[in-house]
C-alpha atoms as a PDB file:
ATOM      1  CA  UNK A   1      61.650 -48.004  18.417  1.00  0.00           C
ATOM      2  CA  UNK A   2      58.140 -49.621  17.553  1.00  0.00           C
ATOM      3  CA  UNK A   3      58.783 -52.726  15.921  1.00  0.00           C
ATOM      4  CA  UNK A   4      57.144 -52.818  11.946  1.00  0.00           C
ATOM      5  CA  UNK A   5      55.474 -55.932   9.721  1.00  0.00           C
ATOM      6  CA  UNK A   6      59.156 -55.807   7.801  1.00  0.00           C
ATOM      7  CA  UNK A   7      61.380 -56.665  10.849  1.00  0.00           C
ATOM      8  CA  UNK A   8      58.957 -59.783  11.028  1.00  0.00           C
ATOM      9  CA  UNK A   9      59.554 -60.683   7.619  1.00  0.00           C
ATOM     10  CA  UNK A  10      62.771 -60.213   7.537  1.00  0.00           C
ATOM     11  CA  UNK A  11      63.653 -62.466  10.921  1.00  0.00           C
ATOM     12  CA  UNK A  12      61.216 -65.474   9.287  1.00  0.00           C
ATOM     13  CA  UNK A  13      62.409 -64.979   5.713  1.00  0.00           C
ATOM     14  CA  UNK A  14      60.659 -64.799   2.549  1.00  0.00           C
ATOM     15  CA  UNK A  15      59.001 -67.690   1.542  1.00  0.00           C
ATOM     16  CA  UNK A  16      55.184 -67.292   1.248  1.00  0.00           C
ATOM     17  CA  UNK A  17      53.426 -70.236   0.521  1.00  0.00           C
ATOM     18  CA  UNK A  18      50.095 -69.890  -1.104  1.00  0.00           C
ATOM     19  CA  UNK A  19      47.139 -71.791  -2.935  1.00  0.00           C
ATOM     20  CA  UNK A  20      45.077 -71.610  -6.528  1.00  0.00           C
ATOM     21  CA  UNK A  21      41.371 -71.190  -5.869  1.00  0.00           C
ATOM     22  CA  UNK A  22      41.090 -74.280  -8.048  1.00  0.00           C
ATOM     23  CA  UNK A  23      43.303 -76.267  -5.469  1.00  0.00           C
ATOM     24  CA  UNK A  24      40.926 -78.689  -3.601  1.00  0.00           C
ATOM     25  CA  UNK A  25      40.614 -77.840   0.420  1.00  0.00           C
ATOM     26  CA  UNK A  26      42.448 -81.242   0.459  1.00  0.00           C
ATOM     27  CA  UNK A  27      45.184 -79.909  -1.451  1.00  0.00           C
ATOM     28  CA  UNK A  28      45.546 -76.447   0.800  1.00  0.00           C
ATOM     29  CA  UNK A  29      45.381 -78.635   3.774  1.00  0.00           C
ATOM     30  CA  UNK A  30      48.239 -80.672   2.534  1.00  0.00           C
ATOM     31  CA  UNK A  31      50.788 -78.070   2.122  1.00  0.00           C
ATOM     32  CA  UNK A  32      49.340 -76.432   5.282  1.00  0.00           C
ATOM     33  CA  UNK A  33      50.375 -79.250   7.165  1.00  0.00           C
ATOM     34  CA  UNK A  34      53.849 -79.849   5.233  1.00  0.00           C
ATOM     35  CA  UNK A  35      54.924 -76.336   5.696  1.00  0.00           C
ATOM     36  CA  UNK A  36      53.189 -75.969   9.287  1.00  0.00           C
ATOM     37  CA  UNK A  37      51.196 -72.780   8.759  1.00  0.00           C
ATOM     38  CA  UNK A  38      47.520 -72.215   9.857  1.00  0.00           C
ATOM     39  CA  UNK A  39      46.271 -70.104   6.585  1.00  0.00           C
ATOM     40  CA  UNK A  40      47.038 -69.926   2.953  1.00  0.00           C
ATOM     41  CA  UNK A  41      46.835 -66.857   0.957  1.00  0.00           C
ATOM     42  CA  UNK A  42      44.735 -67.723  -2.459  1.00  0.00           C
ATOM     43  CA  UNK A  43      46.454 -66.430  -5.225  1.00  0.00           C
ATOM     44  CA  UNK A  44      45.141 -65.842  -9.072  1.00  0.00           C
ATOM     45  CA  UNK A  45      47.471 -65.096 -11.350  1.00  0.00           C
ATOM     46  CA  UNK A  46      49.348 -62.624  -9.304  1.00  0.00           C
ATOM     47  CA  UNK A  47      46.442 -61.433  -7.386  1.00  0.00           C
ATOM     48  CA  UNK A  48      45.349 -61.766  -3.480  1.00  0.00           C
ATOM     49  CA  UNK A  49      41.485 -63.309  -3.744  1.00  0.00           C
ATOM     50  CA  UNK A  50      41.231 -64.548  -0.397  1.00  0.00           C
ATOM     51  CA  UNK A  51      42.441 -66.522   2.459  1.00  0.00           C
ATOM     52  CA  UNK A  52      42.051 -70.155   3.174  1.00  0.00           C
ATOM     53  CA  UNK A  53      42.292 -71.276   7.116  1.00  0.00           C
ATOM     54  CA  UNK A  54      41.967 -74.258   9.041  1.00  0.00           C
ATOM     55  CA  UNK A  55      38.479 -72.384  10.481  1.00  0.00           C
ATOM     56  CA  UNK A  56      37.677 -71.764   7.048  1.00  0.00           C
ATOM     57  CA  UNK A  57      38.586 -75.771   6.430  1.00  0.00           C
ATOM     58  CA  UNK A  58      36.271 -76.524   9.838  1.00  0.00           C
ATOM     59  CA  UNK A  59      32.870 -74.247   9.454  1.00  0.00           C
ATOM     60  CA  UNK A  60      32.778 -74.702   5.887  1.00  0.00           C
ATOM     61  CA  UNK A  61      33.534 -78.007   5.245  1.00  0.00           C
ATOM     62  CA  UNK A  62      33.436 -80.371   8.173  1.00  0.00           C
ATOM     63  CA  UNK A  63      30.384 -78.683   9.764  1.00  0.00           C
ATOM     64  CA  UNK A  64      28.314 -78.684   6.559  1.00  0.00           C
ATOM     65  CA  UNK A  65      29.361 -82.226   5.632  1.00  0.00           C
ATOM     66  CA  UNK A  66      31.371 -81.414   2.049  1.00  0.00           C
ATOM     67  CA  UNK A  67      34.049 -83.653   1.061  1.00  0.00           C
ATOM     68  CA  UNK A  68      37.924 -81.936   1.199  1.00  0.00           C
ATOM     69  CA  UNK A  69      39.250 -83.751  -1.941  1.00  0.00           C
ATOM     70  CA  UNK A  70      35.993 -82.420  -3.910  1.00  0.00           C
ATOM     71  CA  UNK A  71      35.244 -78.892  -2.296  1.00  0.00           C
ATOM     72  CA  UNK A  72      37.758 -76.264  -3.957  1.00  0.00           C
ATOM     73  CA  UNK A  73      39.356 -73.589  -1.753  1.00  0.00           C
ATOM     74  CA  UNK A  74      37.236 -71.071  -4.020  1.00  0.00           C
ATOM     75  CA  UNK A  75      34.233 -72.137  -2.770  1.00  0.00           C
ATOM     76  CA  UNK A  76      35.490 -72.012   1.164  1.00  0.00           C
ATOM     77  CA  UNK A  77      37.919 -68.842   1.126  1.00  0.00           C
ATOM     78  CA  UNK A  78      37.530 -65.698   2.931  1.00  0.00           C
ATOM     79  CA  UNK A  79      36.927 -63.056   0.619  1.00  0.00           C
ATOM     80  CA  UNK A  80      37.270 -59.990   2.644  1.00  0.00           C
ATOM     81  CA  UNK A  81      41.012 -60.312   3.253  1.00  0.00           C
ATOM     82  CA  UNK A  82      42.316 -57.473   5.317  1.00  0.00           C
ATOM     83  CA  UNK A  83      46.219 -56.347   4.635  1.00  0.00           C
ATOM     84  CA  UNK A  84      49.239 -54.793   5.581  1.00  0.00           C
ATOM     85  CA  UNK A  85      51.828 -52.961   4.405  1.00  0.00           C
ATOM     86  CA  UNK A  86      55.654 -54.096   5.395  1.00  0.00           C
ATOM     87  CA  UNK A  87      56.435 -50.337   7.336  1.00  0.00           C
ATOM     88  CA  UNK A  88      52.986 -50.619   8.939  1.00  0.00           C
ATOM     89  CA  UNK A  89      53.385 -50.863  12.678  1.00  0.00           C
ATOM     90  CA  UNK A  90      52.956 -54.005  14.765  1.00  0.00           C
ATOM     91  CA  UNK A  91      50.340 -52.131  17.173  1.00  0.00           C
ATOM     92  CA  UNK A  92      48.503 -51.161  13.740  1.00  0.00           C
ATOM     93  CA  UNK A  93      48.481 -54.957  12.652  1.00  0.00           C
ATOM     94  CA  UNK A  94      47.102 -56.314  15.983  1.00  0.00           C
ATOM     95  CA  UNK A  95      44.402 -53.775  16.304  1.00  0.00           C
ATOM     96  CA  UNK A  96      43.372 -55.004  12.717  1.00  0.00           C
ATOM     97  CA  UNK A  97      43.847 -58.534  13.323  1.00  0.00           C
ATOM     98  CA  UNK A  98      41.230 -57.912  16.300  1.00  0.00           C
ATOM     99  CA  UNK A  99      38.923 -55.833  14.702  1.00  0.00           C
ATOM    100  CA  UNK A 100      39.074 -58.424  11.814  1.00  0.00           C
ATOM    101  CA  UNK A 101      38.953 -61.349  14.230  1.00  0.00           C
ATOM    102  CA  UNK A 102      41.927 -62.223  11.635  1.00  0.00           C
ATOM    103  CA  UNK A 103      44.836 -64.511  13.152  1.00  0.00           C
ATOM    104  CA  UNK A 104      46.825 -64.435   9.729  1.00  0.00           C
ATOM    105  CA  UNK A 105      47.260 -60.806   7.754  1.00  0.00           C
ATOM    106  CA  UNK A 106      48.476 -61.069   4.037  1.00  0.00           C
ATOM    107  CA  UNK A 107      51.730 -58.564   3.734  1.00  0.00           C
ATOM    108  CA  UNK A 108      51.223 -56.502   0.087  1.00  0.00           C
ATOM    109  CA  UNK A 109      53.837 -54.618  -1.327  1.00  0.00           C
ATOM    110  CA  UNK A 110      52.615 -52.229  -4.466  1.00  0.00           C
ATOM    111  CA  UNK A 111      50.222 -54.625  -4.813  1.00  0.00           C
ATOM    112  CA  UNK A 112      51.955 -57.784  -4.577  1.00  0.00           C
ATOM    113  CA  UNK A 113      52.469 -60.648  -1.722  1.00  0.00           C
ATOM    114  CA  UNK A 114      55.362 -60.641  -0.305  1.00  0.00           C
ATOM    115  CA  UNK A 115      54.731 -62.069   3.258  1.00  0.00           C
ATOM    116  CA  UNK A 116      52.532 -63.195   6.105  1.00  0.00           C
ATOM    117  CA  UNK A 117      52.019 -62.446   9.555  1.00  0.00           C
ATOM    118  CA  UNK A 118      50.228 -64.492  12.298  1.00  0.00           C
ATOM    119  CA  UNK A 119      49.073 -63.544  15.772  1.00  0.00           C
ATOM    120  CA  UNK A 120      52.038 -65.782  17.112  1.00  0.00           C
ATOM    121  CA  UNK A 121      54.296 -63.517  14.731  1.00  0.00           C
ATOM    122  CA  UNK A 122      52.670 -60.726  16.558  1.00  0.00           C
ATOM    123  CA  UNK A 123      52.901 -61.706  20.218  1.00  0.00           C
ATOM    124  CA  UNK A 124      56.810 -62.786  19.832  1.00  0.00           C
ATOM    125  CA  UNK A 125      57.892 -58.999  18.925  1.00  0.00           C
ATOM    126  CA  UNK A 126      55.599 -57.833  21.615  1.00  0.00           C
ATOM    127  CA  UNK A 127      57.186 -60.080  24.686  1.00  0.00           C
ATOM    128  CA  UNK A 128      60.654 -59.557  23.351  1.00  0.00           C
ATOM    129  CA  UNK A 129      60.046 -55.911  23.163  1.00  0.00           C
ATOM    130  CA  UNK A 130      58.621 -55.780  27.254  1.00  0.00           C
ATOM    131  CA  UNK A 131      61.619 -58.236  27.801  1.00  0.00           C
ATOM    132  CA  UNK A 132      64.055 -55.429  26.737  1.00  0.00           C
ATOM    133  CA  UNK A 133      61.988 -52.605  28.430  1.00  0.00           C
ATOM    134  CA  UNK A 134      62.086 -54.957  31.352  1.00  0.00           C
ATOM    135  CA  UNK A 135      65.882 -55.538  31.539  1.00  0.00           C
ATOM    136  CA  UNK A 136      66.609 -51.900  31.152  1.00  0.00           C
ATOM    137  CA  UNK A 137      64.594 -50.800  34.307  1.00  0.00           C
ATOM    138  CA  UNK A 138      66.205 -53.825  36.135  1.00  0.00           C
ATOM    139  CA  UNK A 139      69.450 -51.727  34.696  1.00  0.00           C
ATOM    140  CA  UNK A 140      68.518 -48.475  35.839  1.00  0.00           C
ATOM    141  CA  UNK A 141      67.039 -49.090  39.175  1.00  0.00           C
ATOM    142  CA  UNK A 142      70.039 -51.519  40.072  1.00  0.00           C
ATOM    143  CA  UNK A 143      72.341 -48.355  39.004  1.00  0.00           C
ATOM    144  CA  UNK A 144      71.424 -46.497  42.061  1.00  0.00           C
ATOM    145  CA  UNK A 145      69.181 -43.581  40.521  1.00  0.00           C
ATOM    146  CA  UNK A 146      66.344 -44.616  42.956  1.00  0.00           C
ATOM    147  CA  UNK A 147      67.423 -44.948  47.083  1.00  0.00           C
ATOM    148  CA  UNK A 148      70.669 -43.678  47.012  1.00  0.00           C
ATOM    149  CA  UNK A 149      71.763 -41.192  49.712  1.00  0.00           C
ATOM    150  CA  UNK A 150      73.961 -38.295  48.842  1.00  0.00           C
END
């Protein structure tokens, strides 16, 4: 069975924590760090803008010099933000989180967020998924179908 963007969301829940785009990069960073996540989704209203990421936080604002508690995360956001859909596939969402160069993918449901997925969402499914395939050819060599004499 491939493996979609909703069994992600449903094993790490529901919460989706987000940002204004008149929240201050020092703001974003803040709840980035409380809530231990490595991009924010910018929300308007109830409407994706962009993404802010720690590499948005590091080429934008500590390589050109700006200040974090002045800059606001509308002026450092990525504004192309590539999506998924919850029944996409995870193959589908890693071949657009490489064409994207994307490590975080907003999840939108008729138009609204309802989740995020990272690259380290990604590549859990994927070794748990070869760890099953694994363990069932352990099973069926160790059943005798290969070598045994009749």
């Amino acid at each position: 069975m491939v493996a979609t963007i909703r069994d992600i969301l449903q094993e790490k829940g529901s919460a989706v924590w987000h940002v204004g785009p008149k929240a201050t990069a020092y703001e974003a960073l803040e709840v980035m760090a409380e809530k231990n996540v490595g991009a924010l989704p910018v929300i308007d209203g109830e409407t994706l803008i962009g993404i802010f990421s720690e590499r948005d936080y590091a080429r934008k604002v500590i390589l050109k010099g700006k200040s974090s508690r002045e800059t606001l995360v509308k002026e450092l956001m990525t504004r192309e933000v590539y999506t998924v859909a919850p029944d996409d596939s995870i193959n589908d969402c890693m071949a657009l989180m490489s064409l994207a160069h994307a490590r975080h993918i907003p999840v939108l449901e008729s138009g609204r967020l309802v989740g995020i997925v990272s690259i380290g969402d990604i590549v859990k499914v994927i070794i748990r998924e070869q760890h099953v395939k694994i363990k069932d050819l352990e099973t069926y060599i160790s059943g005798g179908y290969f070598g045994s004499k009749s």
